[in-house]
C-alpha atoms as a PDB file:
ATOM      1  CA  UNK A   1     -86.047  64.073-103.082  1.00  0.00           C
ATOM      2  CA  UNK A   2     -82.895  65.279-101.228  1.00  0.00           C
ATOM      3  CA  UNK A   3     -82.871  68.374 -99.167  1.00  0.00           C
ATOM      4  CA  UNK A   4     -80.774  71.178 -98.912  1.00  0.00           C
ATOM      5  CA  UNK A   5     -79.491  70.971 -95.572  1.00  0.00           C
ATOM      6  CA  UNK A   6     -77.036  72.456 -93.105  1.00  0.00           C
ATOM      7  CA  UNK A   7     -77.575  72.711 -89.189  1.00  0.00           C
ATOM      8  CA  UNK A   8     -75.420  74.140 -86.154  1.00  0.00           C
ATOM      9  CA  UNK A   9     -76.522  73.094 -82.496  1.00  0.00           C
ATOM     10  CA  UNK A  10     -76.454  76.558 -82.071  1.00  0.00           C
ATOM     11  CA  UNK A  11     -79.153  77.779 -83.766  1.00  0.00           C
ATOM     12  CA  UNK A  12     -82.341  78.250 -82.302  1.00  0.00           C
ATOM     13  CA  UNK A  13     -84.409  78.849 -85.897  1.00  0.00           C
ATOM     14  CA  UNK A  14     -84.593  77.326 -89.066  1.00  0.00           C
ATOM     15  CA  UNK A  15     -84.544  79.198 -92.104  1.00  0.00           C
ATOM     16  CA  UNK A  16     -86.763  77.642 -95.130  1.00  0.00           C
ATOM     17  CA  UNK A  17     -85.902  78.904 -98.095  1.00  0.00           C
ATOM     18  CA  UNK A  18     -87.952  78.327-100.907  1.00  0.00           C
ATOM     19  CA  UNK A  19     -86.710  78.882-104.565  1.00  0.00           C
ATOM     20  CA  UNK A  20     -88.847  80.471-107.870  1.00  0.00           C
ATOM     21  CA  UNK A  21     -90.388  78.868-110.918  1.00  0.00           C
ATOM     22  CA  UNK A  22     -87.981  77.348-113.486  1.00  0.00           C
ATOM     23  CA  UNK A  23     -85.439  76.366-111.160  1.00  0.00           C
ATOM     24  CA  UNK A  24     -84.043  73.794-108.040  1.00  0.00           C
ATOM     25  CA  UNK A  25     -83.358  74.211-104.343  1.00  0.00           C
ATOM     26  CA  UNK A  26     -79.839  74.421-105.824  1.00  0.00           C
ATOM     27  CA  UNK A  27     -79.906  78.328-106.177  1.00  0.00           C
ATOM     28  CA  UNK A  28     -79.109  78.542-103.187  1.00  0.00           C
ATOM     29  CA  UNK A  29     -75.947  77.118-103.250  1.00  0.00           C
ATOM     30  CA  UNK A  30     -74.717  78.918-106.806  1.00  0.00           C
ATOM     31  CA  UNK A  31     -72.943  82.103-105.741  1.00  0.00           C
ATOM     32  CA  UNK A  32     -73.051  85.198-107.565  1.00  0.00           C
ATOM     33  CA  UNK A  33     -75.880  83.325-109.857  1.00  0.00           C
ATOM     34  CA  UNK A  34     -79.241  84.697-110.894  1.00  0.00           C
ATOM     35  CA  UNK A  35     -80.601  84.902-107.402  1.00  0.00           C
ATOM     36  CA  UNK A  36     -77.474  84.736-105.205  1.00  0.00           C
ATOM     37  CA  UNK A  37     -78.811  82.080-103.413  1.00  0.00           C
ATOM     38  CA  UNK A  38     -75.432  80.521-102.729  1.00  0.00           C
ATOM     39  CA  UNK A  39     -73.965  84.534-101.312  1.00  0.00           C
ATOM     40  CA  UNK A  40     -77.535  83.710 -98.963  1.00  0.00           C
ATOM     41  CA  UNK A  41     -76.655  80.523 -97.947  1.00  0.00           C
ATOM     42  CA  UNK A  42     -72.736  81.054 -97.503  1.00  0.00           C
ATOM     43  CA  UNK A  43     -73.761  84.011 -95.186  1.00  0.00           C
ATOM     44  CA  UNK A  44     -76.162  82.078 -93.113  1.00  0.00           C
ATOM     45  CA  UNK A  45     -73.567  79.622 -92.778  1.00  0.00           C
ATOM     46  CA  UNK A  46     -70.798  82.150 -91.388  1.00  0.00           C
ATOM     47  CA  UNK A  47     -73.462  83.745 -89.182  1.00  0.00           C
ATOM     48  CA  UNK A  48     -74.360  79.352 -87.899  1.00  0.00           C
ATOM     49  CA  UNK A  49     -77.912  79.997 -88.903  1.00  0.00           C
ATOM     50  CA  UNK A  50     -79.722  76.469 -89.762  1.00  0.00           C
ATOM     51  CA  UNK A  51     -81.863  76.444 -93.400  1.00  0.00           C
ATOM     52  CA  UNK A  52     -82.778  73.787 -95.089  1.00  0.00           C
ATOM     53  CA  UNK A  53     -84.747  73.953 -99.017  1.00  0.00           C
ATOM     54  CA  UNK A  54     -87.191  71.556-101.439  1.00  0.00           C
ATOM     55  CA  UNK A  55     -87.542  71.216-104.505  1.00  0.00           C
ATOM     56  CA  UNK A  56     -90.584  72.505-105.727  1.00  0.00           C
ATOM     57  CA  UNK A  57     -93.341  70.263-107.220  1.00  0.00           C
ATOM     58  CA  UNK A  58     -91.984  69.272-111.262  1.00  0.00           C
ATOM     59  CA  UNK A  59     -88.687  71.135-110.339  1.00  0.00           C
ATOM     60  CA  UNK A  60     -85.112  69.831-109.866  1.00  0.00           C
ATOM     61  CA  UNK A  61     -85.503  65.928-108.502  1.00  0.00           C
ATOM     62  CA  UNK A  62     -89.079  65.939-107.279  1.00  0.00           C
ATOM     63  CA  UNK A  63     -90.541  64.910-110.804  1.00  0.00           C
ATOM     64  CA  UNK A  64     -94.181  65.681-111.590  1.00  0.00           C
ATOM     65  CA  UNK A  65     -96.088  62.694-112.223  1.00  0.00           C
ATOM     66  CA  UNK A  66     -98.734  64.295-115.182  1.00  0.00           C
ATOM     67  CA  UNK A  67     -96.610  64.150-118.176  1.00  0.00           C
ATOM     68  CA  UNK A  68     -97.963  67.538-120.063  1.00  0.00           C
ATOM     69  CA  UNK A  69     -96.562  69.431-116.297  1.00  0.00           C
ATOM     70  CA  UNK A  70     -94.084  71.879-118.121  1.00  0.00           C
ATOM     71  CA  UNK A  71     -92.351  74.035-115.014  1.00  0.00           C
ATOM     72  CA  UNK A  72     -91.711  76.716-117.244  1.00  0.00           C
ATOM     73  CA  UNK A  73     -95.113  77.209-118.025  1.00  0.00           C
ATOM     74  CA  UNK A  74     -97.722  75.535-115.599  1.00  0.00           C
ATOM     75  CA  UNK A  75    -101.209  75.696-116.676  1.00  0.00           C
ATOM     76  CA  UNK A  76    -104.023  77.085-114.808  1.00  0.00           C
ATOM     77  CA  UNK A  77    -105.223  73.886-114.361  1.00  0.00           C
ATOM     78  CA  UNK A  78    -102.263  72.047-112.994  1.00  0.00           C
ATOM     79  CA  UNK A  79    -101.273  75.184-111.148  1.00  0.00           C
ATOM     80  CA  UNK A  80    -103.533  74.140-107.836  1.00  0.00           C
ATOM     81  CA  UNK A  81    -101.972  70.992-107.539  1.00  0.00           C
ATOM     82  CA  UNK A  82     -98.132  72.423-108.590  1.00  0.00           C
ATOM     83  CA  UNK A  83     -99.000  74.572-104.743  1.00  0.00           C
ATOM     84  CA  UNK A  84    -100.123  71.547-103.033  1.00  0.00           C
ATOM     85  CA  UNK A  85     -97.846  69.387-103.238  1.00  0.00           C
ATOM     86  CA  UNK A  86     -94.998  71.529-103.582  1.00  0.00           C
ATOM     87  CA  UNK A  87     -96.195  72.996 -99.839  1.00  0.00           C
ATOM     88  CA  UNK A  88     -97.004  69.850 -98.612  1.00  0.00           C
ATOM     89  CA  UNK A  89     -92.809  68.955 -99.383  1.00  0.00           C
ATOM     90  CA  UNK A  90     -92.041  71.903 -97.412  1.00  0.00           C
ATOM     91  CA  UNK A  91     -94.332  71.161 -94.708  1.00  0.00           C
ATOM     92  CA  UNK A  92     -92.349  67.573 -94.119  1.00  0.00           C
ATOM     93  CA  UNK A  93     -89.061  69.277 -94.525  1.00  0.00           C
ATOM     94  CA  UNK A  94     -89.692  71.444 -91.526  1.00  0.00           C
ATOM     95  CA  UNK A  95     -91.821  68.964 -89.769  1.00  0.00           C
ATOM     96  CA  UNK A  96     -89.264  66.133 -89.958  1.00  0.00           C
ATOM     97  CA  UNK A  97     -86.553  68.692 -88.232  1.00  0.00           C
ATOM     98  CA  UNK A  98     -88.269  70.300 -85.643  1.00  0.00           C
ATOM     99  CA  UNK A  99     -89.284  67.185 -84.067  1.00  0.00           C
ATOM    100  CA  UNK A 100     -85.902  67.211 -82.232  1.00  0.00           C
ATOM    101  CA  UNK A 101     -87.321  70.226 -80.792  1.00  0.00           C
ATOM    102  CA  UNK A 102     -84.044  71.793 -81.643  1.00  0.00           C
ATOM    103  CA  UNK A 103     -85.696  74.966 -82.905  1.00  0.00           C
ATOM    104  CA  UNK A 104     -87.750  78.092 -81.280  1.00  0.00           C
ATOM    105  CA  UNK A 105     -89.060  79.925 -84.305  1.00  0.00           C
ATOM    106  CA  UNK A 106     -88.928  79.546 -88.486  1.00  0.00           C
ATOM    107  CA  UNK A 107     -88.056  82.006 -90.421  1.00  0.00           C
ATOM    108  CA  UNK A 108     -89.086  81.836 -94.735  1.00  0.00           C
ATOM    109  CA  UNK A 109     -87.123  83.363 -97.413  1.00  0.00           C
ATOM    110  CA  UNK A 110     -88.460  82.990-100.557  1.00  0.00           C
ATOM    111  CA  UNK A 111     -87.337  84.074-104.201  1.00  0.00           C
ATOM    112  CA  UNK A 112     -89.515  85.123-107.160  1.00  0.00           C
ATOM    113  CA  UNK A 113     -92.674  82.672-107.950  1.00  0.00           C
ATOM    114  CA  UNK A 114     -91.402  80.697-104.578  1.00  0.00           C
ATOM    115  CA  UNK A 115     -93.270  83.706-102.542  1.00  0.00           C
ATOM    116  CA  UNK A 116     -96.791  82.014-103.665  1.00  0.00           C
ATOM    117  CA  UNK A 117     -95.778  78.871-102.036  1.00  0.00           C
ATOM    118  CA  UNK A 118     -94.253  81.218 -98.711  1.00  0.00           C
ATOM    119  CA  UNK A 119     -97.930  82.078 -98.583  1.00  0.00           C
ATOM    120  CA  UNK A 120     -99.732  79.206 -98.783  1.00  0.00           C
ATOM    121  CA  UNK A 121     -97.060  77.667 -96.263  1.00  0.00           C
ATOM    122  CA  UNK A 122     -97.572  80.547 -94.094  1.00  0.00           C
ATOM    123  CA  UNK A 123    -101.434  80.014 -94.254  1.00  0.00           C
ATOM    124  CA  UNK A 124    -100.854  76.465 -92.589  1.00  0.00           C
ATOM    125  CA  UNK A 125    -100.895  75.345 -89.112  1.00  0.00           C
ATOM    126  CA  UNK A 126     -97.113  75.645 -88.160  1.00  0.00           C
ATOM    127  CA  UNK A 127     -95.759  73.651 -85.207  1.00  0.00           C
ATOM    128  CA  UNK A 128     -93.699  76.781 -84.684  1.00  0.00           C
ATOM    129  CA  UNK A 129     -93.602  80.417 -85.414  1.00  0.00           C
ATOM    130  CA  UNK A 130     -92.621  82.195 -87.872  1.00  0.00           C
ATOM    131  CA  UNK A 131     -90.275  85.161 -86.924  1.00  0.00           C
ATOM    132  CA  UNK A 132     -89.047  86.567 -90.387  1.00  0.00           C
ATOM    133  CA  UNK A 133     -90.744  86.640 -93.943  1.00  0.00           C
ATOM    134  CA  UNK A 134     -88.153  87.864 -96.985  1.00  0.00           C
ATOM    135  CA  UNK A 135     -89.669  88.033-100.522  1.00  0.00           C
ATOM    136  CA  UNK A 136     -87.089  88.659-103.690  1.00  0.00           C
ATOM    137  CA  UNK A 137     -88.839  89.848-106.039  1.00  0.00           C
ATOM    138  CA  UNK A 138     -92.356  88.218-105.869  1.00  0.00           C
ATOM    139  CA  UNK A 139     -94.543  88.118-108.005  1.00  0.00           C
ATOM    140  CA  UNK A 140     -97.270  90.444-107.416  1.00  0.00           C
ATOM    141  CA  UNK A 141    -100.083  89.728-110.171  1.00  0.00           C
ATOM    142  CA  UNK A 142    -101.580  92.601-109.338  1.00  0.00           C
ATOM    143  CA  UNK A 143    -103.960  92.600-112.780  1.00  0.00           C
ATOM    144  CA  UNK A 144    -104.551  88.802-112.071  1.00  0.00           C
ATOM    145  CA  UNK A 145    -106.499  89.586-108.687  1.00  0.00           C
ATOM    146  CA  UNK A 146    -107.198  86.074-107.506  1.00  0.00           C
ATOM    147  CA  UNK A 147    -106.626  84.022-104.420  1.00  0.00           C
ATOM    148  CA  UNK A 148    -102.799  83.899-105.046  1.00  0.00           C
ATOM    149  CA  UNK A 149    -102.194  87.685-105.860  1.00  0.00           C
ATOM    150  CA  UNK A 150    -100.229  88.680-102.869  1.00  0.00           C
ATOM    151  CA  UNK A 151    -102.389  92.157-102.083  1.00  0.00           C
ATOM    152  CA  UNK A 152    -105.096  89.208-101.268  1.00  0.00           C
ATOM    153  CA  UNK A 153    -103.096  87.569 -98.572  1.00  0.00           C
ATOM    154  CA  UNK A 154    -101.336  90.208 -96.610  1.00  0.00           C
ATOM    155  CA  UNK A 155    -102.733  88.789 -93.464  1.00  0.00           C
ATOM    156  CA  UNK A 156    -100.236  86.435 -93.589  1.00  0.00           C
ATOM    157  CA  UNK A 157     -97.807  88.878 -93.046  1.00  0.00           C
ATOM    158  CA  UNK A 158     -99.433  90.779 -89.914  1.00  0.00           C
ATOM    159  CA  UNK A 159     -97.386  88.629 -87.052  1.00  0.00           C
ATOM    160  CA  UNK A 160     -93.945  88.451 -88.736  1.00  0.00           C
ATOM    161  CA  UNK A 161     -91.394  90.781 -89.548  1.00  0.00           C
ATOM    162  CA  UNK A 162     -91.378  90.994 -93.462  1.00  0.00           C
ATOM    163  CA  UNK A 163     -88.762  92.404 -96.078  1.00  0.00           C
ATOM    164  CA  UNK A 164     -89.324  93.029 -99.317  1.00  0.00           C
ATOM    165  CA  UNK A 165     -87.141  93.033-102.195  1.00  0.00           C
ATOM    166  CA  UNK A 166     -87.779  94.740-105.768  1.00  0.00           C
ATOM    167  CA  UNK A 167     -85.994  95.318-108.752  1.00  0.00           C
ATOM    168  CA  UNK A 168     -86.609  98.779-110.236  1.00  0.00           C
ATOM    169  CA  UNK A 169     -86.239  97.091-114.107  1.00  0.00           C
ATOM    170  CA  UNK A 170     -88.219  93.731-112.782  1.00  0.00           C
ATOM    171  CA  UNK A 171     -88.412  92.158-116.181  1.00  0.00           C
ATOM    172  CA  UNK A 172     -91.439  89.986-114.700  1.00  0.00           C
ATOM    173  CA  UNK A 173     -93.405  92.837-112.018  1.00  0.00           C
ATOM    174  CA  UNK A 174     -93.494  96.322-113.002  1.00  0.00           C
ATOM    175  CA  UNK A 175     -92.117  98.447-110.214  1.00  0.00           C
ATOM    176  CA  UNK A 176     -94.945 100.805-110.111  1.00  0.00           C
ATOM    177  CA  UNK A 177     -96.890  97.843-108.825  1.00  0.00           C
ATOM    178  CA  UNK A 178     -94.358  97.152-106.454  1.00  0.00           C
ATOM    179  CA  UNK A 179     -94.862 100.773-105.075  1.00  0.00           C
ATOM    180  CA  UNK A 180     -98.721 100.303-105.352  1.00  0.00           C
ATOM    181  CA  UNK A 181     -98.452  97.095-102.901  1.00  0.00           C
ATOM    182  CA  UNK A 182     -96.255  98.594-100.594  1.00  0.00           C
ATOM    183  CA  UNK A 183     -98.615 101.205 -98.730  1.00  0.00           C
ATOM    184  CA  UNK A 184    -100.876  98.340 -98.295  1.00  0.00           C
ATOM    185  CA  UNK A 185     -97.919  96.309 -96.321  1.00  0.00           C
ATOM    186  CA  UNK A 186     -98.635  95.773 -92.650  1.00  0.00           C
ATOM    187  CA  UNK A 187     -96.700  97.919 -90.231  1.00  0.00           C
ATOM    188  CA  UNK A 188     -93.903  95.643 -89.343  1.00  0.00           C
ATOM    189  CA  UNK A 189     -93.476  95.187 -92.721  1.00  0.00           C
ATOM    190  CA  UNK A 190     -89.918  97.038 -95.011  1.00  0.00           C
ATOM    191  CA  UNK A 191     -89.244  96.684 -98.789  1.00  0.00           C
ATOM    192  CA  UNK A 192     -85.694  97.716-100.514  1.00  0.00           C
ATOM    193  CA  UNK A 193     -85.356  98.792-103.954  1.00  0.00           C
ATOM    194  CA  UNK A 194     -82.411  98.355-106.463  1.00  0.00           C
ATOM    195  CA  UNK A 195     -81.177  99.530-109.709  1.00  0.00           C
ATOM    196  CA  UNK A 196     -81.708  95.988-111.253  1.00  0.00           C
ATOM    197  CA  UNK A 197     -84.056  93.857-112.495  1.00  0.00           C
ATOM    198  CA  UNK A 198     -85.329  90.388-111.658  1.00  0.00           C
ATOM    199  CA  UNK A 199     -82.323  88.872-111.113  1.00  0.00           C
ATOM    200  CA  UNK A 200     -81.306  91.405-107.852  1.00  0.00           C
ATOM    201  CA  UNK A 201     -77.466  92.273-107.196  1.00  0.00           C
ATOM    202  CA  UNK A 202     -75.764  90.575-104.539  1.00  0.00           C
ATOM    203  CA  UNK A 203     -76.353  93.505-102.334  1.00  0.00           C
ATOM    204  CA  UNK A 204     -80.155  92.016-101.309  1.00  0.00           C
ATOM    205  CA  UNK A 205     -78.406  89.518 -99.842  1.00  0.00           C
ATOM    206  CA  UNK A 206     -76.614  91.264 -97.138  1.00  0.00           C
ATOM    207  CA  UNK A 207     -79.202  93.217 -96.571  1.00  0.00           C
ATOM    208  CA  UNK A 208     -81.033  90.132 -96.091  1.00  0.00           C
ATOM    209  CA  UNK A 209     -78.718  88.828 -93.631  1.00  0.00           C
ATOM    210  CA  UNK A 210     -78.871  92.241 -91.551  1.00  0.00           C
ATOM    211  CA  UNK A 211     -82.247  92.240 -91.259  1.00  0.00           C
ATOM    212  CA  UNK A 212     -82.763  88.587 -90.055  1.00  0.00           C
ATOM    213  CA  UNK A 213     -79.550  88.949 -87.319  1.00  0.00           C
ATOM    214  CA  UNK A 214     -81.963  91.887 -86.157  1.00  0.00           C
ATOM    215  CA  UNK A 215     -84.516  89.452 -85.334  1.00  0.00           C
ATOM    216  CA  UNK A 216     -82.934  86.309 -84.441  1.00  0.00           C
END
């Protein structure tokens, strides 16, 4: 697997981003694609903000080894191990560059299904902390209710700075949901809506940017 990569000496976080089902770590260098990932990236760039991004497990170059893994429809069964391993890339991306101790904090940006594995990455023992949590469009499987439903794990959440970002005509999560989730948000927590559906306009982005300069 190659990673996404871009660093400047002065930065003092690394930004992870983490891209959705069905796709590659290259969304975030397509501009004015489905997710805008390459507006994200091109902004982080002008603003000389380190990121680096995976490939998720059976997606892009990082080949699944079970030969009925389909990415655009991962079975229940399959789905455990599609989380582990695809965190456990992640987790040796950042490992691997903040051993030049380099970086003070992390901050995760995550689009669409890539929010579950934000969560499970944010659930692990971090050799630094994480400043800034962004979600586009995630998910929320609020009539699933399991362990991965994201009202189950907003204790992640409680010692970062979080945006959220929802589509009002979300093909994929019903924006009445979204409003359900959001009184349940911790404090520090603030979601943005937009007249669009799951693939957001390039707005989120900049108001993605904002938000993390704010921090960082």
């Amino acid at each position: 697997m190659n990673m996404l990569l871009k660093e400047f000496p002065t930065s003092h976080s690394l930004t992870v981003l983490i891209h959705g089902l069905e796709s590659s770590k290259d969304d975030w260098t397509e501009k004015n694609g489905f997710t805008k990932g390459g507006n994200l990236t091109a902004l982080l760039e002008d603003n000389e903000l380190s990121y680096c991004a995976q490939d998720l497990y059976g997606h892009g170059q990082f080949k699944a080894d079970e030969p009925g893994f389909d990415p655009t429809d991962i079975s229940d069964e399959l789905w455990p191990l599609f989380i582990k391993r695809s965190v456990r890339a992640c987790l040796e991306a950042i490992e691997s560059l903040c051993n030049s101790g380099a970086y003070q904090s992390l901050n995760v940006i995550t689009y669409s299904g890539g929010s579950q594995i934000g969560v499970e990455l944010l659930k692990e023992q971090l050799s630094l902390p994480v400043a800034v949590v962004a979600m586009a469009v995630p998910p929320l499987q609020r009539d699933y209710d399991d362990e991965y439903s994201l009202h189950n794990n907003l204790d992640v959440f409680s010692n970062t700075k979080n945006f959220f970002f929802f589509g009002i005509a979300d093909e994929e999560t019903p924006i009445e949901d979204c409003r359900w989730l959001v009184p349940q948000l911790p404090k520090n927590s603030v979601h943005f809506e937009y007249q669009s559906g799951h693939s957001l306009p390039v707005q989120w982005v900049s108001d993605c940017l904002s938000e993390l300069l704010r921090v960082v």
